[in-house]
Protein backbone atom coordinates (compact mmCIF):
# COMPACT_ATOMS: atom_id res chain seq x y z
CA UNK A 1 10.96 9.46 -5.56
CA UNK A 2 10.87 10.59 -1.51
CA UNK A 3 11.66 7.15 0.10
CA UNK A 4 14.04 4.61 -1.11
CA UNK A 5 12.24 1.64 0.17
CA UNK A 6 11.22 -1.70 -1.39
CA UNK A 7 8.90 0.21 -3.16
CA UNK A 8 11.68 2.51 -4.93
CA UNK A 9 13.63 -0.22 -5.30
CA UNK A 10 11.03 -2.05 -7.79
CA UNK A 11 10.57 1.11 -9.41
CA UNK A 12 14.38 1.44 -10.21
CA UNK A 13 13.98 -1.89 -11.79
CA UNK A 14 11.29 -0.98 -14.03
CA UNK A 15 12.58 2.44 -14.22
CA UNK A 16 15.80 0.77 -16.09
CA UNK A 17 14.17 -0.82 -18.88
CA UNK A 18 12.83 2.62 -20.02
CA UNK A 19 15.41 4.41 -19.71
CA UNK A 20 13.86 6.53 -17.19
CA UNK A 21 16.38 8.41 -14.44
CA UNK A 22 15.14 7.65 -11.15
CA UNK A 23 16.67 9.96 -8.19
CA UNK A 24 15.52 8.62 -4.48
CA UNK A 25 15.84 10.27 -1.04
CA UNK A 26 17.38 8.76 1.12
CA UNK A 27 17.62 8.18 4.87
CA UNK A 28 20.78 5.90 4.86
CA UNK A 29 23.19 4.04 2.03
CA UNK A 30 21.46 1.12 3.21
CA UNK A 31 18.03 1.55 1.93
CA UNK A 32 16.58 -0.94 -0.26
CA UNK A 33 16.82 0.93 -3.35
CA UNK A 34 20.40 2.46 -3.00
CA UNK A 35 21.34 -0.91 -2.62
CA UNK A 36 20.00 -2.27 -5.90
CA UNK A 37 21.91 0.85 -7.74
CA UNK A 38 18.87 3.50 -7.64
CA UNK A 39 20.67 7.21 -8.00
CA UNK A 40 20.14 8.61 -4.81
CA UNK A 41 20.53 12.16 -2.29
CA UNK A 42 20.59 11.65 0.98
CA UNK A 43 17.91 13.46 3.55
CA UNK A 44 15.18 13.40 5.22
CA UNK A 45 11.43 13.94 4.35
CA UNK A 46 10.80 15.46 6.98
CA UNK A 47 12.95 18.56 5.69
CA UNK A 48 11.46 20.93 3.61
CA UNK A 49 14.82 22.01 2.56
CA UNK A 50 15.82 18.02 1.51
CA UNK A 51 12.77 17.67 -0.48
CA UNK A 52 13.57 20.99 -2.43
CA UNK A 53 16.70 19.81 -3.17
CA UNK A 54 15.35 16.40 -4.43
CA UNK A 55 12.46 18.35 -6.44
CA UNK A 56 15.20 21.33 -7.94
CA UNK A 57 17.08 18.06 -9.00
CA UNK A 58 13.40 16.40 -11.03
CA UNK A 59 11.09 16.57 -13.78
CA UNK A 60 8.63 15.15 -11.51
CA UNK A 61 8.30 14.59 -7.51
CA UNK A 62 6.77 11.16 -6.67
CA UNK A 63 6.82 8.68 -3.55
CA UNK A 64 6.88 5.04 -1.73
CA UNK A 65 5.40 6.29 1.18
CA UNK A 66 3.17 8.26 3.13
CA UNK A 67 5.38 9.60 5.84
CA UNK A 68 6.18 13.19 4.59
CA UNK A 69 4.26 16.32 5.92
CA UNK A 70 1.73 17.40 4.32
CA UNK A 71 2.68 21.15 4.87
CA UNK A 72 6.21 20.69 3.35
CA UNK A 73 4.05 19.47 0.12
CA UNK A 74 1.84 22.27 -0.43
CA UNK A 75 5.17 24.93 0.20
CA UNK A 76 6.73 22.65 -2.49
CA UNK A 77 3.29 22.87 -5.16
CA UNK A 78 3.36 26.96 -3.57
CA UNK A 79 6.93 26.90 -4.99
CA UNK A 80 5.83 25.35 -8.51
CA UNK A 81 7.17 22.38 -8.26
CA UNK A 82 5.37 19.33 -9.79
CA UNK A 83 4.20 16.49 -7.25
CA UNK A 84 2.19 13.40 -8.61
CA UNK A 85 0.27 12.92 -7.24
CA UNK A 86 -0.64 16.66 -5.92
CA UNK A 87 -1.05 17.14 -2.65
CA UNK A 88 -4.64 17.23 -2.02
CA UNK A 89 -4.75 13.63 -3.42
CA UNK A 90 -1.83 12.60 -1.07
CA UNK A 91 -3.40 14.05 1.65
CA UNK A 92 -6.24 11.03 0.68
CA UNK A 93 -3.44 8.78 1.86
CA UNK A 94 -1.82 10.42 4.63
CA UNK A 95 -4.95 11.20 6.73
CA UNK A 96 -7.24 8.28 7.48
CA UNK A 97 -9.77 10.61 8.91
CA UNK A 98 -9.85 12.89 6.12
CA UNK A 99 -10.30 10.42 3.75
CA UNK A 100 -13.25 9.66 5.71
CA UNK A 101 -14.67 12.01 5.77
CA UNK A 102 -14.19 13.01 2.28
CA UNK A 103 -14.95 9.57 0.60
CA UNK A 104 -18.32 9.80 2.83
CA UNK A 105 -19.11 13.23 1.41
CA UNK A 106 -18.68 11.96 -1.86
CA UNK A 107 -21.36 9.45 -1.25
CA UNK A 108 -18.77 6.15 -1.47
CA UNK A 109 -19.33 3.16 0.67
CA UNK A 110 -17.24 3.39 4.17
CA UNK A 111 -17.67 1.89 7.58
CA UNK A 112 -19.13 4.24 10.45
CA UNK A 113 -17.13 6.13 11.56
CA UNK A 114 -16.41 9.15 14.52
CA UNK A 115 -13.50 11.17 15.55
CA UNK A 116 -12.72 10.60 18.83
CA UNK A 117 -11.24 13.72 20.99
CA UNK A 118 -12.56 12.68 24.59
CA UNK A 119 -13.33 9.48 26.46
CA UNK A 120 -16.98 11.00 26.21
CA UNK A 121 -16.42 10.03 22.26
CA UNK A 122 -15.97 6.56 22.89
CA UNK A 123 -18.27 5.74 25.32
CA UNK A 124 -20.68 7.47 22.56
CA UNK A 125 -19.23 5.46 19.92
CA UNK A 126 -19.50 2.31 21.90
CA UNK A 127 -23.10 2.60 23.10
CA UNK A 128 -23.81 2.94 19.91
CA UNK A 129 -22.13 -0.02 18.55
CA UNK A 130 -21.01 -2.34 21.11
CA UNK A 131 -17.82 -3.33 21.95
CA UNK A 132 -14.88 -4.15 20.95
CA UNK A 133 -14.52 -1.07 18.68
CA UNK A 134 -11.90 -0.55 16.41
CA UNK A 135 -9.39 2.63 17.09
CA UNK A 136 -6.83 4.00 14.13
CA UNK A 137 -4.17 6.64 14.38
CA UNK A 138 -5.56 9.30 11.57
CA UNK A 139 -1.78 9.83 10.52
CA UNK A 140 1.47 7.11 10.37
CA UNK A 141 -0.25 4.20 10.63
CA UNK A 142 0.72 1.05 8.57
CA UNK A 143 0.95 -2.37 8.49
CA UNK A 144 -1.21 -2.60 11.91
CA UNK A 145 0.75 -0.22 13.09
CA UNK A 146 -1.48 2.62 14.53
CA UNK A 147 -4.64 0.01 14.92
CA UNK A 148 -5.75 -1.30 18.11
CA UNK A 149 -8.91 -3.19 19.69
CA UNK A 150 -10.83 -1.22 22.40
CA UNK A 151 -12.35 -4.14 24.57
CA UNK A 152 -13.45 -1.76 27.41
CA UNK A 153 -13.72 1.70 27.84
CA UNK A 154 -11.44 2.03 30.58
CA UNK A 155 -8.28 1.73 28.02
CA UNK A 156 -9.71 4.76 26.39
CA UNK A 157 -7.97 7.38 28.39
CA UNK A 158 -4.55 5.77 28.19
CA UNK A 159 -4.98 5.47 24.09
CA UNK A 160 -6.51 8.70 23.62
CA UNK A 161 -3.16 10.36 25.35
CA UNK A 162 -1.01 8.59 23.55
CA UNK A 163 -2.13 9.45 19.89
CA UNK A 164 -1.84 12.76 18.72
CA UNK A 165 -4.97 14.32 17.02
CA UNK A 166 -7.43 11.88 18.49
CA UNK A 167 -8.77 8.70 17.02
CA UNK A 168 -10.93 7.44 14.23
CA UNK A 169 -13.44 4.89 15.54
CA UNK A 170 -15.28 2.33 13.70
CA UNK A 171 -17.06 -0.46 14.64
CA UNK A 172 -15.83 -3.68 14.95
CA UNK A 173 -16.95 -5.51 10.98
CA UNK A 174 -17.50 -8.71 10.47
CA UNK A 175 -15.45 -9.09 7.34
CA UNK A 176 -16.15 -12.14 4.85
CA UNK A 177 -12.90 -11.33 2.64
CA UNK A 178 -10.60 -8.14 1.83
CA UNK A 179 -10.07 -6.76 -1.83
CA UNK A 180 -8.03 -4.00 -3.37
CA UNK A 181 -8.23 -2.63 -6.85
CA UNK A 182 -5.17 -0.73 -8.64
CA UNK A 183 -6.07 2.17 -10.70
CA UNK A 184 -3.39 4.17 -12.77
CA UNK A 185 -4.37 7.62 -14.08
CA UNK A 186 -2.07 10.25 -15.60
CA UNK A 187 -2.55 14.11 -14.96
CA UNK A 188 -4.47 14.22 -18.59
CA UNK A 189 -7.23 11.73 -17.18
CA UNK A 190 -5.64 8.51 -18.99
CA UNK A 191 -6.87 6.04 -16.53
CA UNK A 192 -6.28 1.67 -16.23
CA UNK A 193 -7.81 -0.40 -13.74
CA UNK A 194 -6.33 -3.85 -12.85
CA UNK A 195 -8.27 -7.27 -11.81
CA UNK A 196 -9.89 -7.05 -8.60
CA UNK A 197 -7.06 -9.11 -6.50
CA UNK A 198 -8.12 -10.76 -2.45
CA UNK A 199 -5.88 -10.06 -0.05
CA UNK A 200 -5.55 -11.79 3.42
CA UNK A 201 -4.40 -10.20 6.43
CA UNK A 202 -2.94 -11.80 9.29
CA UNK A 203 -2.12 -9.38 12.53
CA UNK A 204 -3.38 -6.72 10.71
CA UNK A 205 -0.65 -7.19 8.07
CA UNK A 206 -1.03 -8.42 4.70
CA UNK A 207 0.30 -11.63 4.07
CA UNK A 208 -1.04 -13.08 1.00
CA UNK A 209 -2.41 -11.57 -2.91
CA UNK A 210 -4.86 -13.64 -4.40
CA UNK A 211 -5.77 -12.42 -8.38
CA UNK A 212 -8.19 -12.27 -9.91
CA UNK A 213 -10.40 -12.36 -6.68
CA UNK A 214 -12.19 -15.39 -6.29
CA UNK A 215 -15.86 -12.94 -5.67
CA UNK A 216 -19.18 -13.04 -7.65
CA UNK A 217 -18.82 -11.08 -10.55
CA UNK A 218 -21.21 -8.34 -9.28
CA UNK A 219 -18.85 -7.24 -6.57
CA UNK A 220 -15.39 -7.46 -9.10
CA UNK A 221 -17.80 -5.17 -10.56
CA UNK A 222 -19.01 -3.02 -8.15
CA UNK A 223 -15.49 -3.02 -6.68
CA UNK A 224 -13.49 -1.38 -9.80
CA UNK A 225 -16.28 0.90 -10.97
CA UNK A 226 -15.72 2.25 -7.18
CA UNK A 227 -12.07 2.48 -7.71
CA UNK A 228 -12.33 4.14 -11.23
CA UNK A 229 -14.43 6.70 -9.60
CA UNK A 230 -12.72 7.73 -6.35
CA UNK A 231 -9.33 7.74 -8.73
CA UNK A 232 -11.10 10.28 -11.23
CA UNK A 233 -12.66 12.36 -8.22
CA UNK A 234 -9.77 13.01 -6.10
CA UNK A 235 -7.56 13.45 -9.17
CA UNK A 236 -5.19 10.61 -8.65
CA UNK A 237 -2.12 10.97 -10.45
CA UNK A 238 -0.08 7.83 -10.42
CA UNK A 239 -0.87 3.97 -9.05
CA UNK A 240 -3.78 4.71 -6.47
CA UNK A 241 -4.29 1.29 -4.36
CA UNK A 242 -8.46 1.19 -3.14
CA UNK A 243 -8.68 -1.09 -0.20
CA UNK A 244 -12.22 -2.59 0.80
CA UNK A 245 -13.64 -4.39 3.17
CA UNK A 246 -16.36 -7.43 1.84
CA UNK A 247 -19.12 -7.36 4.35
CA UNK A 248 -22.42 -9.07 3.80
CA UNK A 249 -23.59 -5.68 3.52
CA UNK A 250 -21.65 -4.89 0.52
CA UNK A 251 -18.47 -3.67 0.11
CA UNK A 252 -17.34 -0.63 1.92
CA UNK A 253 -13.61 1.28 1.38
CA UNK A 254 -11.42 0.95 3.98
CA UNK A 255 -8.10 3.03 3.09
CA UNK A 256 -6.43 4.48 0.07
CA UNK A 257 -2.65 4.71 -0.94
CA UNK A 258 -1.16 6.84 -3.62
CA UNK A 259 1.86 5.20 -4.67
CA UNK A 260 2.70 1.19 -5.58
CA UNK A 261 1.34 -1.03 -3.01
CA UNK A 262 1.51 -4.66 -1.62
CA UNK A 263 -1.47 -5.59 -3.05
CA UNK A 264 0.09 -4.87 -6.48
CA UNK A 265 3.34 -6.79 -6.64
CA UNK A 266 1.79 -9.80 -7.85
CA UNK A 267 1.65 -7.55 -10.92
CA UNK A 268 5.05 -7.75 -12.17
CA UNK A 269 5.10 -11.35 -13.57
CA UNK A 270 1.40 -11.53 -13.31
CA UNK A 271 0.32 -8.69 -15.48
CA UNK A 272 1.53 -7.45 -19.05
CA UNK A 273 2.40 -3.94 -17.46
CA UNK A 274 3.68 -4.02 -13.81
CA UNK A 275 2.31 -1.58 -11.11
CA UNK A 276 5.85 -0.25 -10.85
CA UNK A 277 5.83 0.51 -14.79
CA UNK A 278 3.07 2.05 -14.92
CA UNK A 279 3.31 4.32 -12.28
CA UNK A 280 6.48 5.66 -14.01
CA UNK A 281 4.13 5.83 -16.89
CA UNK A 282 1.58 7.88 -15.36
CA UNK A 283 3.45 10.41 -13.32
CA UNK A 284 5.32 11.60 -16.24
CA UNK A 285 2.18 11.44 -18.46
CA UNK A 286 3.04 8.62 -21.01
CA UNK A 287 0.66 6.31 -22.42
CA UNK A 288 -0.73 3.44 -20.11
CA UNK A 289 0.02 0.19 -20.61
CA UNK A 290 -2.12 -2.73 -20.87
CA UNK A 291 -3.23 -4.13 -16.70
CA UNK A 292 -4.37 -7.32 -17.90
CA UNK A 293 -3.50 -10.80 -16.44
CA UNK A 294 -0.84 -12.90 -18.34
CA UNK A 295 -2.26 -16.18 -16.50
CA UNK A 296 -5.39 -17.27 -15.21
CA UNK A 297 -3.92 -17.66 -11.58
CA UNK A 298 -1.46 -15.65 -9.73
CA UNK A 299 -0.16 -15.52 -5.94
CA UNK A 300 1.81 -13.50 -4.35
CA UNK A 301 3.24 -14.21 -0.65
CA UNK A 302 4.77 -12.04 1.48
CA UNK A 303 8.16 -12.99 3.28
CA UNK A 304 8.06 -11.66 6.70
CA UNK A 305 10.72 -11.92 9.18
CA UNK A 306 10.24 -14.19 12.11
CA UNK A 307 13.08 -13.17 14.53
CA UNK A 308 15.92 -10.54 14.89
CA UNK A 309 18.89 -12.70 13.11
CA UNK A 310 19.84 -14.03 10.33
CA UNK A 311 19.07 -12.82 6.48
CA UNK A 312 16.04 -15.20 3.94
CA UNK A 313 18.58 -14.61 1.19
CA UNK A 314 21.09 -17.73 2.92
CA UNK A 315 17.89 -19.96 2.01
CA UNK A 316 17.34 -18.57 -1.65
CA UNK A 317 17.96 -21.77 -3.09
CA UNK A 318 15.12 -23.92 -1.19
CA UNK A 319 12.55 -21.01 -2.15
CA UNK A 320 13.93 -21.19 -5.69
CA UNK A 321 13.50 -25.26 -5.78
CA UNK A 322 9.71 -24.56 -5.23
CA UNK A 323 8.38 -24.97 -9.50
CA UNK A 324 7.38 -21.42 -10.47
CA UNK A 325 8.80 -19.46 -8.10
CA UNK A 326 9.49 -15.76 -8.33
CA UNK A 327 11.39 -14.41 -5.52
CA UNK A 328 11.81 -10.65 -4.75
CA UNK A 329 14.02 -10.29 -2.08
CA UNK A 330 14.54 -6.40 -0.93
CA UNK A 331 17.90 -6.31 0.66
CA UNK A 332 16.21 -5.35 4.28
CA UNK A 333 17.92 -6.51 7.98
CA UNK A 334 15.96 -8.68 9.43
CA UNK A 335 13.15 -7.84 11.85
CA UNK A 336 10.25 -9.77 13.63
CA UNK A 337 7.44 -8.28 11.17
CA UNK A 338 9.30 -6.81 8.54
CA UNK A 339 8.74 -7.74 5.15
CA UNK A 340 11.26 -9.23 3.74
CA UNK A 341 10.61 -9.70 0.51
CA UNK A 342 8.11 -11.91 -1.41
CA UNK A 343 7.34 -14.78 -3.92
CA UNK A 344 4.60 -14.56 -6.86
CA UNK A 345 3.48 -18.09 -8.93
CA UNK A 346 1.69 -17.93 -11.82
CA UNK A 347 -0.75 -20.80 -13.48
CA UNK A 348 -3.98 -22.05 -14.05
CA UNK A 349 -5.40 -23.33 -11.11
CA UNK A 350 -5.79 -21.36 -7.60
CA UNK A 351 -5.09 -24.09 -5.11
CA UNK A 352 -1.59 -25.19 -6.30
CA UNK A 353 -0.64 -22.04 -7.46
CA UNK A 354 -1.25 -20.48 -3.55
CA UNK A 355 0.26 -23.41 -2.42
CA UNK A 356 3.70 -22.87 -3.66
CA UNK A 357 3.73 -19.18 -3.16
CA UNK A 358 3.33 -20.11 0.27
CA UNK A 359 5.68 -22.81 0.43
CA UNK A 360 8.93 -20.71 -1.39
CA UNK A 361 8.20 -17.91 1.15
CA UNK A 362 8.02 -20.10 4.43
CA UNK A 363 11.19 -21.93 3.08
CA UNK A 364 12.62 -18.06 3.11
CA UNK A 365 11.16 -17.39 6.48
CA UNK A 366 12.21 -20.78 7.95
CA UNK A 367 14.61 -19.98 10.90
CA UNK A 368 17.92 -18.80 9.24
CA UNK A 369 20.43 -21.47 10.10
């Protein structure tokens, strides 16, 4: 796995119970997942020459995030060495625009869009839709990184200048609620969808998984036949994450991501096969296992870190008073916006269950005294 994040770090867990050998690279001894005992080589993935060594090393190339270039991936597949997913499906990922512009051609629902190259762009874009207009970095954005609010056009110049291969504009939605659908497909074309989970942002930042969705059963519908699909025709090999956007419009797909995701992590007490499970599964072409929800309520709430000081795990035992409470705590210094970790509660009605998610991860975000 390139990266050795929170992401590899769950995936060492699940990769334990099957016996599965999980290398990571690494960028430091301190990364998540070398901490919780994942095998690791150190490098960079930004080095063609690390991620050889990593691959030389593999049955199978895989990753918990997007951050690698996309040239050093198609030397690697030139080279013969297996990624999952491939590179063109990655790419899906990696390149907001691109996926654009691709999911468009393919006739799936996404916002308008342009690529802006010149102030001349924006003030096109804008005229066209008003302001404020939305602005994304086509590459590295995350976590609202990348994503900012163009309220007049006179911050244009300053913007465009400061991102490197232009901007992707859209127009700014008026959103009722935010979904995202899990799909996990093996190279053979073994595919399973999970429940149609709500997320809810705050700053642009997910803070909170809701499953299943609390939408009319048209649009849970409408929602995974979309994800089935766009998993099938870009060849997704792997968990593939299908984020939309509920407008009173209909739904429209906002971004894609090609590994385990956020939105999944309510997954692993909440479903009989976790995301991290069975994207082990599918990259090395074992059966599926079943996505379905072990309760008819489950929460997940991210623990995000409120200051520069001081570490969530000192108040384990106040989040772990909270009845139900899973905590997943991922071994990370503490940064304003970081996550942190997160809690998941399980039961059978929505209200109380959300409730104490909430309440186990503000007692682990409460100032760290």
């Amino acid at each position: 796995m390139v990266g050795a994040g929170q992401l590899a770090r769950m995936t060492h867990q699940a990769s334990i119970s099957l016996g599965i050998e999980l290398l990571a690279l690494a960028d430091s001894v301190d990364a998540p997942a070398v901490r919780a005992g994942c095998e690791y080589m150190l490098g960079s993935p930004d080095s063609l020459d690390d991620l050889r060594r990593l691959a030389e090393d593999c049955d199978v190339v895989t990753f918990d995030h997007e951050q690698v270039p996309p040239a050093h991936l198609e030397a690697l597949e030139a080279e013969g060495f297996r990624l999952a997913p491939g590179r063109a499906a990655k790419l899906m990922a990696q390149d907001k625009l691109h996926a654009r512009r691709t999911l468009h051609g393919l006739g799936y629902p996404v916002p308008d869009f342009a690529h802006a190259t010149t102030t001349a762009d924006i003030d096109a874009f804008s005229e066209r839709f008003g302001l404020p207009i939305v602005a994304k970095a086509p590459r590295g954005g995350y976590d609202g990184r990348g994503i900012w609010t163009i309220a007049n056009t006179d911050e244009a110049g300053q913007l465009l200048a400061s991102v490197r291969g232009g901007l992707l504009l859209e127009p700014r939605l008026a959103i009722t609620s935010e979904l995202a659908v899990l799909v996990a497909r093996t190279p053979q074309g073994e595919r399973v969808t999970y429940p149609v989970a709500e997320t809810i942002q705050s700053d642009a930042m997910c803070r909170e998984i809701l499953a299943p969705a609390e939408v009319l059963p048209e649009i849970a519908a409408e929602a995974t036949r979309i994800a089935t699909s766009i998993a099938d025709d870009i060849e997704a090999v792997g968990v593939l994450a299908v984020e939309f956007f509920c407008t009173s419009g209909g739904l429209l797909v906002n971004e894609l991501a090609l590994r385990p995701h956020n939105s999944g992590h309510y997954t692993i007490e909440g479903c009989t096969t976790s995301q991290f499970e069975q994207h082990l599964r599918a990259v090395l072409g074992m059966p599926l296992g079943l996505p379905s929800l072990l309760a008819p309520a489950v929460a997940t709430a991210n623990v995000v870190g409120q200051d520069g000081t001081g570490n969530p795990a000192s108040r384990l035992g106040r989040a772990l008073a909270v009845p139900g409470a899973h905590v997943h705590l991922y071994g990370k210094a503490t940064r304003i916006g970081r996550k942190l970790g997160h809690v998941t509660v399980c039961g059978h009605d929505p209200g109380p269950v959300r409730k104490a998610a909430r309440l186990a991860a503000s007692e682990l975000e409460a100032d760290y005294r």
